[in-house]
C-alpha atoms as a PDB file:
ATOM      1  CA  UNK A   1      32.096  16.653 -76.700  1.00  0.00           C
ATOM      2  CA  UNK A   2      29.681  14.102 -75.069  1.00  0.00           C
ATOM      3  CA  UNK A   3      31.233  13.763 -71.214  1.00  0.00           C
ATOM      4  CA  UNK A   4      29.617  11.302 -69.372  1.00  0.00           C
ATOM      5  CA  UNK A   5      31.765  11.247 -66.139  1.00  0.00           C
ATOM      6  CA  UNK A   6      34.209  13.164 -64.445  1.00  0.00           C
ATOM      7  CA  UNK A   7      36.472  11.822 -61.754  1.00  0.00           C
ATOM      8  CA  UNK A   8      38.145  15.107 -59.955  1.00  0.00           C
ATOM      9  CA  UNK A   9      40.952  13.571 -58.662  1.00  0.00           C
ATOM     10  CA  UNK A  10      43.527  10.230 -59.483  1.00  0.00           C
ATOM     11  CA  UNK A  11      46.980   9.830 -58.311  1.00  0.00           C
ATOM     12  CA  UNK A  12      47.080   6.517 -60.791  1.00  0.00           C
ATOM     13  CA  UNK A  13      45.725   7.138 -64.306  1.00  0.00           C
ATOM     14  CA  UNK A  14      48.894   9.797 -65.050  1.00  0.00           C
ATOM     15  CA  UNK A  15      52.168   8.036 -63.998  1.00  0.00           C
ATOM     16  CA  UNK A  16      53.844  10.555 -61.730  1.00  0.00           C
ATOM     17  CA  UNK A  17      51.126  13.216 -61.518  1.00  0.00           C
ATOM     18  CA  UNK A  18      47.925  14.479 -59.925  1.00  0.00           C
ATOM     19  CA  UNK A  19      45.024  14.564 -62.556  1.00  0.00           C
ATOM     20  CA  UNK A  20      41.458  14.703 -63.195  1.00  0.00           C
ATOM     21  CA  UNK A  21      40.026  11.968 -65.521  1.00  0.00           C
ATOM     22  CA  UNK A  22      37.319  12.437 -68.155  1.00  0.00           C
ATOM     23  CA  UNK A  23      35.146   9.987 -69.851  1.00  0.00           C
ATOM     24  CA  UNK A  24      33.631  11.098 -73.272  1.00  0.00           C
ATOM     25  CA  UNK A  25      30.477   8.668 -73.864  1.00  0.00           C
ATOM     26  CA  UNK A  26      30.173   6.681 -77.031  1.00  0.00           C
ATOM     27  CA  UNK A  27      32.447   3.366 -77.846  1.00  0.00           C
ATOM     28  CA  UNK A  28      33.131   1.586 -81.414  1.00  0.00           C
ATOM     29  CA  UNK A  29      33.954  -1.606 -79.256  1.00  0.00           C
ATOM     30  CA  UNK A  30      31.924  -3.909 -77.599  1.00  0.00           C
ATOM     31  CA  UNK A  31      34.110  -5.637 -75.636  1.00  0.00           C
ATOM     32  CA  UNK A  32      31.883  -7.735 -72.946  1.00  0.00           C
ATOM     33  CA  UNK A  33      34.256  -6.967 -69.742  1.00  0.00           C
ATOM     34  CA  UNK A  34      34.052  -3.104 -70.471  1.00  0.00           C
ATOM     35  CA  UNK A  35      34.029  -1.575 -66.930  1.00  0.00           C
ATOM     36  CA  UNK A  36      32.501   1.504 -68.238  1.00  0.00           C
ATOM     37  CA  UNK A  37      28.927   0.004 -69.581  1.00  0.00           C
ATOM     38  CA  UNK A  38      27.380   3.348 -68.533  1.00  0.00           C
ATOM     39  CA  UNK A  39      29.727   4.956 -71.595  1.00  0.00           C
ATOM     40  CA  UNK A  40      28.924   2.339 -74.156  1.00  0.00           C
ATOM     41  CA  UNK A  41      25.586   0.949 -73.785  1.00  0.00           C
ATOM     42  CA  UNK A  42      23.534   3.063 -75.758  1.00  0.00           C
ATOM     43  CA  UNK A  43      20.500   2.225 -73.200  1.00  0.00           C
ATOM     44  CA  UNK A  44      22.535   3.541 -70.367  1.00  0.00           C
ATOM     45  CA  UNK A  45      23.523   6.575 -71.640  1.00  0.00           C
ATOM     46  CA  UNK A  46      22.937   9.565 -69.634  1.00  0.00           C
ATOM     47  CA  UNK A  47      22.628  13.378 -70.343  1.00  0.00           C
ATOM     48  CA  UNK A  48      25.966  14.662 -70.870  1.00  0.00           C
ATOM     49  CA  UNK A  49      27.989  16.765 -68.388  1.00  0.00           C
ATOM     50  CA  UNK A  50      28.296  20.580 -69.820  1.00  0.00           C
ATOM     51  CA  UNK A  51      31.530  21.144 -71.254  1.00  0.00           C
ATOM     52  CA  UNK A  52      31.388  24.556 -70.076  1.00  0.00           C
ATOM     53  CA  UNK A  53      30.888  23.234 -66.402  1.00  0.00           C
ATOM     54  CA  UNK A  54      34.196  21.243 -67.080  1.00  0.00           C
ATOM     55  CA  UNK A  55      36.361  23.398 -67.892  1.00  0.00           C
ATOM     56  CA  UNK A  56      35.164  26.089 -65.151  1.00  0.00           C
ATOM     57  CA  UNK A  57      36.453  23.030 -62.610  1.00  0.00           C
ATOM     58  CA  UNK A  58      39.467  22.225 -64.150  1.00  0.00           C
ATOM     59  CA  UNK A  59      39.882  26.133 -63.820  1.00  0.00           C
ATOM     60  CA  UNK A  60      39.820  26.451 -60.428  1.00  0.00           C
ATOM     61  CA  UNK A  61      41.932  23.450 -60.254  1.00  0.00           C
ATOM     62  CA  UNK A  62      45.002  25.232 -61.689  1.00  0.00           C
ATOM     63  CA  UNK A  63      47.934  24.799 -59.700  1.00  0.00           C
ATOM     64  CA  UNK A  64      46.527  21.882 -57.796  1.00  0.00           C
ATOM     65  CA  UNK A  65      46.045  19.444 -59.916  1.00  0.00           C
ATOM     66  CA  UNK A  66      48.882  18.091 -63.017  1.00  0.00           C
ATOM     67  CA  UNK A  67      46.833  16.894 -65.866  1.00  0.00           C
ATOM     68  CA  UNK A  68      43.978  15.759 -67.387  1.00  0.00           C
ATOM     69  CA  UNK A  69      43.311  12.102 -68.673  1.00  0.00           C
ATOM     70  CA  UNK A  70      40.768  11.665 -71.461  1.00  0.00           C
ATOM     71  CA  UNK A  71      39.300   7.963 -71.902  1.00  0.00           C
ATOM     72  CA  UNK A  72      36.260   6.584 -72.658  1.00  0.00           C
ATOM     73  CA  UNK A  73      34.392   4.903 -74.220  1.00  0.00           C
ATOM     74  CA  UNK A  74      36.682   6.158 -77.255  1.00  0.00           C
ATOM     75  CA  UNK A  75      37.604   9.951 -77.115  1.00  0.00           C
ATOM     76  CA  UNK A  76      38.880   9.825 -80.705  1.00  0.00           C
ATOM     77  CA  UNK A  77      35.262   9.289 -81.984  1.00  0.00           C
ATOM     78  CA  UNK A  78      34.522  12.889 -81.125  1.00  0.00           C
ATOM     79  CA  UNK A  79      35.371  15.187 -83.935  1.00  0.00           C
ATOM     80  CA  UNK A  80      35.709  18.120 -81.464  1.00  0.00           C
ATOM     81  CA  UNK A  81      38.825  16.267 -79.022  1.00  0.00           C
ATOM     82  CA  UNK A  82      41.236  18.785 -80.549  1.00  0.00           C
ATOM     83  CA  UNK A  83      39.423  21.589 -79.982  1.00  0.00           C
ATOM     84  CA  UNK A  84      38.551  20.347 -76.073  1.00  0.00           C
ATOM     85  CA  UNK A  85      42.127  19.248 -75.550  1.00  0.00           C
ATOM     86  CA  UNK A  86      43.538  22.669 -76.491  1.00  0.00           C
ATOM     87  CA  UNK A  87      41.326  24.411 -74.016  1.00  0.00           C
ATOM     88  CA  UNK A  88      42.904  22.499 -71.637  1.00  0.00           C
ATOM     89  CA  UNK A  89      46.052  23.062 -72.663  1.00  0.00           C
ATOM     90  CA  UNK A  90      45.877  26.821 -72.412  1.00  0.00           C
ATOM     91  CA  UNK A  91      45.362  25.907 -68.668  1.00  0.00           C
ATOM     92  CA  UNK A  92      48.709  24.438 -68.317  1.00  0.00           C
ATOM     93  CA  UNK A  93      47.934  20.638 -67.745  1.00  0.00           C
ATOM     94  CA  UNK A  94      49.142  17.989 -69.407  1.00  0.00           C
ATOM     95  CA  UNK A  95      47.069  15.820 -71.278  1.00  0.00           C
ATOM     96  CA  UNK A  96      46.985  12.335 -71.359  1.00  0.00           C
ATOM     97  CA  UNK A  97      44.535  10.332 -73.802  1.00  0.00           C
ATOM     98  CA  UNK A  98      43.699   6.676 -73.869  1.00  0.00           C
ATOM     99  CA  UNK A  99      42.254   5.523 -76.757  1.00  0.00           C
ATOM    100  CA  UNK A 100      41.689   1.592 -78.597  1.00  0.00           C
ATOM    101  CA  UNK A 101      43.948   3.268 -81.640  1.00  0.00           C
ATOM    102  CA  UNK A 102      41.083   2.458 -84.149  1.00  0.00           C
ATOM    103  CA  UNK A 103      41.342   6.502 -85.331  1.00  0.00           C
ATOM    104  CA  UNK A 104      45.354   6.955 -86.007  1.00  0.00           C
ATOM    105  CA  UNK A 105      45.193   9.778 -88.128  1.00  0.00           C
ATOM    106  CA  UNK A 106      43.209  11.800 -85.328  1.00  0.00           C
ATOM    107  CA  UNK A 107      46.007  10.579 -82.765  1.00  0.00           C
ATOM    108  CA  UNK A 108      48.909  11.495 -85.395  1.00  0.00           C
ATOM    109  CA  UNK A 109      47.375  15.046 -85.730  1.00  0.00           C
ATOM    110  CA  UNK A 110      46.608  15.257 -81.829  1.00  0.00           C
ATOM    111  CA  UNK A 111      50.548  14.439 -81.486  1.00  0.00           C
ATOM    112  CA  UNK A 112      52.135  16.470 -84.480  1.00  0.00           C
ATOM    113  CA  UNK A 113      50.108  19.744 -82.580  1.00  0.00           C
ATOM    114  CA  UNK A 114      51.609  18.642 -79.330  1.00  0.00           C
ATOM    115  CA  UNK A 115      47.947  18.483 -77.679  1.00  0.00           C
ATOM    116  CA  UNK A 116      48.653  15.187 -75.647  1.00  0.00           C
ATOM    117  CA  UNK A 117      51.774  14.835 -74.028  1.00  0.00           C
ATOM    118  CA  UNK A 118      51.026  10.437 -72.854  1.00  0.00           C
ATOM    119  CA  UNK A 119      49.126   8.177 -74.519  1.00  0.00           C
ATOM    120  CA  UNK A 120      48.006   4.795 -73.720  1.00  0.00           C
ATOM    121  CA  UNK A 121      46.744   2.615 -76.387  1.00  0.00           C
ATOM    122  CA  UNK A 122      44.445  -0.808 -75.688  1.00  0.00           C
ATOM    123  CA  UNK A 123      45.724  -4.116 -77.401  1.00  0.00           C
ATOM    124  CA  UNK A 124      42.748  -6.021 -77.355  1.00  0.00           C
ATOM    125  CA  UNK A 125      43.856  -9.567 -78.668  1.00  0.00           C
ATOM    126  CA  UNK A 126      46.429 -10.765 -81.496  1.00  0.00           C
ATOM    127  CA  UNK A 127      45.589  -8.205 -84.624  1.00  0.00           C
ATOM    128  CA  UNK A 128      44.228 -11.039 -86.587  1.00  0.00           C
ATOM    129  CA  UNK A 129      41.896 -12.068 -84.257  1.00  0.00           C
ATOM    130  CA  UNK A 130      40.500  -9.255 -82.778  1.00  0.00           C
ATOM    131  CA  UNK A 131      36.761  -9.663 -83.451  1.00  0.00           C
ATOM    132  CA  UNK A 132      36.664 -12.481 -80.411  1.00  0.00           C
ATOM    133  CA  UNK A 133      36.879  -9.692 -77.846  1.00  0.00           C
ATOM    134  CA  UNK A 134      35.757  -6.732 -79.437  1.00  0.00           C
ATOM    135  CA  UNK A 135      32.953  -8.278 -80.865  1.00  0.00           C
ATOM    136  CA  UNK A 136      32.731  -5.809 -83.609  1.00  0.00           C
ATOM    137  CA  UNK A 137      34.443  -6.014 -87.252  1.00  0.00           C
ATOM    138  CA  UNK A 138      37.972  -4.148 -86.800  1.00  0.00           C
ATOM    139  CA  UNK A 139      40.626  -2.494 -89.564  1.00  0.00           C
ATOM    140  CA  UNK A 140      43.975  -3.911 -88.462  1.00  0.00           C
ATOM    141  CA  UNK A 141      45.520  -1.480 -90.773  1.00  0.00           C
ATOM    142  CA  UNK A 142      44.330   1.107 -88.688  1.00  0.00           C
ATOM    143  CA  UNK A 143      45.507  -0.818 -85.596  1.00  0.00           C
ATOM    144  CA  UNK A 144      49.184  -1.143 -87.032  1.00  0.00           C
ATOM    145  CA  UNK A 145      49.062   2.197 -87.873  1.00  0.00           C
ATOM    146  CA  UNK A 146      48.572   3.833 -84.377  1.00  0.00           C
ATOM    147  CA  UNK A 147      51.266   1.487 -82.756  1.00  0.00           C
ATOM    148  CA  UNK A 148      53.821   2.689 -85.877  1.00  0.00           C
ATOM    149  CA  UNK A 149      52.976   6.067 -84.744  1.00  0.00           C
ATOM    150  CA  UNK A 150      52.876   5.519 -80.949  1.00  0.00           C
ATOM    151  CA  UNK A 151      56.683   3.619 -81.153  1.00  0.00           C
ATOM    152  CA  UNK A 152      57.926   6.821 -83.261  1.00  0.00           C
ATOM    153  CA  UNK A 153      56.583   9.473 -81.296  1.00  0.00           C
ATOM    154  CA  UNK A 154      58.617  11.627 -79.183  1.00  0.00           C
ATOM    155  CA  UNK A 155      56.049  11.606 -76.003  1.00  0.00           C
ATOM    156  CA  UNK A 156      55.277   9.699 -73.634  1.00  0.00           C
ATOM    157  CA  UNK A 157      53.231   6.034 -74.451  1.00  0.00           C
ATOM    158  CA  UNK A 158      52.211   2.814 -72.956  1.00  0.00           C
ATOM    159  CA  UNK A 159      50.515  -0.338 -74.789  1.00  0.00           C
ATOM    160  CA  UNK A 160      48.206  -2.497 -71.989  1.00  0.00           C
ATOM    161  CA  UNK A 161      46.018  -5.577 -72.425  1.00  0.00           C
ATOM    162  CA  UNK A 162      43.369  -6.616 -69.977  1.00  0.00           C
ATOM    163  CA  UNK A 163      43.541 -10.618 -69.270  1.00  0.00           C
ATOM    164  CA  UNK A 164      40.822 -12.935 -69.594  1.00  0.00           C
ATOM    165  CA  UNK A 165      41.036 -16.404 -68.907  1.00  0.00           C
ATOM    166  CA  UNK A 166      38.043 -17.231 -71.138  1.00  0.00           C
ATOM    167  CA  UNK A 167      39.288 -14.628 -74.064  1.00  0.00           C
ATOM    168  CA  UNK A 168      43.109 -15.389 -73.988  1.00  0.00           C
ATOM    169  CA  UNK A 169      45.589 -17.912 -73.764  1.00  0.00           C
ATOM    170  CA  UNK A 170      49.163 -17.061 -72.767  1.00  0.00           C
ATOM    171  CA  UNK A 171      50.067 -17.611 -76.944  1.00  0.00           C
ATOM    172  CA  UNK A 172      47.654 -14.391 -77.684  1.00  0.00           C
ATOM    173  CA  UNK A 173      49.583 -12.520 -75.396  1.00  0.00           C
ATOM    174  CA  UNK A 174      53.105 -13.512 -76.956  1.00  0.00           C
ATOM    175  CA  UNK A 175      51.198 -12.492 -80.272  1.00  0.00           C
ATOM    176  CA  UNK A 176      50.017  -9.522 -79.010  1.00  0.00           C
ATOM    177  CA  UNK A 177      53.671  -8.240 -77.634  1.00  0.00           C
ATOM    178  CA  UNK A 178      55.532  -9.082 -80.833  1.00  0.00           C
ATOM    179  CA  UNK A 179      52.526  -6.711 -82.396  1.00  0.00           C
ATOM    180  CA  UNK A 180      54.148  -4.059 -80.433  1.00  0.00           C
ATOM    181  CA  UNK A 181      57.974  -5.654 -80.219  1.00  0.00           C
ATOM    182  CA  UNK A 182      60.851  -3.098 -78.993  1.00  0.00           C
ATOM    183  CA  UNK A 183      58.156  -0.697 -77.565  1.00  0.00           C
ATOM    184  CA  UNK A 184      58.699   1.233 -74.483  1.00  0.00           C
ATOM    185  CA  UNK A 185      56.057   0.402 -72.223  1.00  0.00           C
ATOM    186  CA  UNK A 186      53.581  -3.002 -71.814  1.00  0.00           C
ATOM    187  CA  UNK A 187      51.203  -3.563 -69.034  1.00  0.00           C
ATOM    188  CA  UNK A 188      49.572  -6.878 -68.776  1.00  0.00           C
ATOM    189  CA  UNK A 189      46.566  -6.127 -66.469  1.00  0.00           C
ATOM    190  CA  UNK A 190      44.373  -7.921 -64.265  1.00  0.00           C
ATOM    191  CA  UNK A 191      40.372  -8.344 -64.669  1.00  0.00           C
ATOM    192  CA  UNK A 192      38.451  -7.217 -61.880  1.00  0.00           C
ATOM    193  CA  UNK A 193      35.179  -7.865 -62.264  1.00  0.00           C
ATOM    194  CA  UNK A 194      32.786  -4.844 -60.580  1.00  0.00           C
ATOM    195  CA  UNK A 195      30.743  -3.741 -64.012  1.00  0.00           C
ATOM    196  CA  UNK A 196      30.913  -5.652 -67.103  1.00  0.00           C
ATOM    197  CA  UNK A 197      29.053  -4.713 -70.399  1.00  0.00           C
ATOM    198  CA  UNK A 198      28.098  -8.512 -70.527  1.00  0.00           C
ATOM    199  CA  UNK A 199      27.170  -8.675 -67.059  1.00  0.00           C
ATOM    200  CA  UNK A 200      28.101 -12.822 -67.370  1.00  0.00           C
ATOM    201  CA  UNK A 201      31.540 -11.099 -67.476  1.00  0.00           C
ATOM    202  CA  UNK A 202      31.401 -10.723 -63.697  1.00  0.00           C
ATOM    203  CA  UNK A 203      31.811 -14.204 -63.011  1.00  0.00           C
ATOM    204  CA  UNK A 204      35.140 -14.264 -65.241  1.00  0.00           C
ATOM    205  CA  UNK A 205      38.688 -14.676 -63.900  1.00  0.00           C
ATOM    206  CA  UNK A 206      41.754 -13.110 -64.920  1.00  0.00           C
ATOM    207  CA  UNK A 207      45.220 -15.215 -65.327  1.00  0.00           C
ATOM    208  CA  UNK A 208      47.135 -16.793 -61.817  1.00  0.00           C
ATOM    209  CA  UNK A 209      49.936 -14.413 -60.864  1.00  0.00           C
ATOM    210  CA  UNK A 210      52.034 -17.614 -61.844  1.00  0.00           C
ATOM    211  CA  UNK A 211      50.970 -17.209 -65.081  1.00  0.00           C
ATOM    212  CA  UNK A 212      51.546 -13.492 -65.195  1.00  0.00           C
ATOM    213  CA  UNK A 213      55.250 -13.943 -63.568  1.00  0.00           C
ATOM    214  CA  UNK A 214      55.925 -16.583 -66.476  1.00  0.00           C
ATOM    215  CA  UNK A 215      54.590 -14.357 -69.242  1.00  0.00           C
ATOM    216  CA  UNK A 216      56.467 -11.430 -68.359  1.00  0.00           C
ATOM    217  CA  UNK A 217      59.684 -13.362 -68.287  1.00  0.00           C
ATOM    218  CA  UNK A 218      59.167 -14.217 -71.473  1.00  0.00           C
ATOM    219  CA  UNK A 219      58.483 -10.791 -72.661  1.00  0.00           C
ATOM    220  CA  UNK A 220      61.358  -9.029 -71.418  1.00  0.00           C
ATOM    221  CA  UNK A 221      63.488  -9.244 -74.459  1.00  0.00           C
ATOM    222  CA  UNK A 222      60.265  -8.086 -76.266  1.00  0.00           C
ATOM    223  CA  UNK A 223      59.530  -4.996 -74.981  1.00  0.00           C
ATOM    224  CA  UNK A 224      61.761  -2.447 -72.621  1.00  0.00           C
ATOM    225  CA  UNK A 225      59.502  -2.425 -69.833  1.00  0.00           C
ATOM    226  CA  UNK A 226      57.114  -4.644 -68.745  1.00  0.00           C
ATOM    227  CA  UNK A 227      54.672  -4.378 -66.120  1.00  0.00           C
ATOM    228  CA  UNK A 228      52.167  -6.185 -63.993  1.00  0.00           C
ATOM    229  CA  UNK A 229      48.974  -4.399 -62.381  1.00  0.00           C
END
């Protein structure tokens, strides 16, 4: 596993719990608002953290601490994630991963061996137009895939999408919620801009709480819960 970052401590990033996050380095997106640039700018990239010195934390966090989050970057690009995730398993905590759901036959086999237990999944823009954020050439099919597996899963999920005001229009979000129609979970969320792979990005704006409030009352026959942050 390439780590990049560890945060020790979150009561946010697991719904209900107390967790440490993790950030694996390396990203198959480019998407210009990325807050982690550190994890996908290839010029940026620092020595990795030690495995070993991670899990010898999360150790002596046993009984303090709920879970572990695992996002990125993209975890899913590391071949090793099972392995990693079961050592933390074996501790006790649960295990959430987030992930862009480009790699759904790694997420199917991390849920049929019960190694995650929540997983939130990035919807980037409407499936057939998803190179105008990304910025990189994406399969859909792989895309569809992960949210067919996500919707029949028996753990917890959540799909999110990041506003832009320059990248979407309140249509693309109506697209992107009927890509994920009768889900559980949707949260539109709100660009802050602190770091931004493009750093242009910084001067963005995210959608008028107006907006937001009219968007999710159109959603709410779409999906069972949806949520503003």
């Amino acid at each position: 596993m390439r780590i990049g970052a560890i945060q020790r401590f979150s009561m946010i990033d697991y719904p209900g719990q107390l967790a440490a996050i993790i950030f694996t380095q390396g990203c198959n997106f480019r998407c210009p608002y990325c807050h982690n640039p550190e994890l996908v700018n290839f010029d940026l990239l620092q020595e990795p953290l030690s495995e070993n010195e991670i899990l010898a934390f999360l150790e002596s966090r046993k009984g303090k601490l709920d879970a572990v989050c695992i996002t990125g970057g993209e975890p899913t690009l590391h071949p090793d994630l099972p392995e990693f995730i079961a050592k933390i398993k074996e501790m006790g905590f649960l295990v959430k991963l987030d992930t862009n759901g480009t790699n759904p036959e790694l997420l199917n086999f991390l849920i049929e061996n019960k190694l995650v237990d929540y997983v939130a999944m990035d919807i980037k823009a409407p499936l057939n137009n998803y190179y105008k954020v990304t910025k990189t050439q994406v399969d859909v099919a792989k895309l569809k895939k992960s949210i067919e597996i996500l919707q029949a899963a028996e753990i917890e999920y959540e799909f999110r999408s990041t506003l832009i005001s320059t990248l979407h229009t309140e249509e693309d979000v109506l697209e992107m919620a009927k890509s994920i129609s009768k889900s559980k979970r949707y949260f539109l969320q709100k660009f802050v801009p602190t770091k931004t792979l493009d750093e242009s990005f910084k001067l963005e704006t995210t959608f008028s709480d107006e907006k937001f409030r009219a968007i999710r009352s159109l959603l709410e026959n779409e999906i069972e819960d949806i949520q503003v942050r």
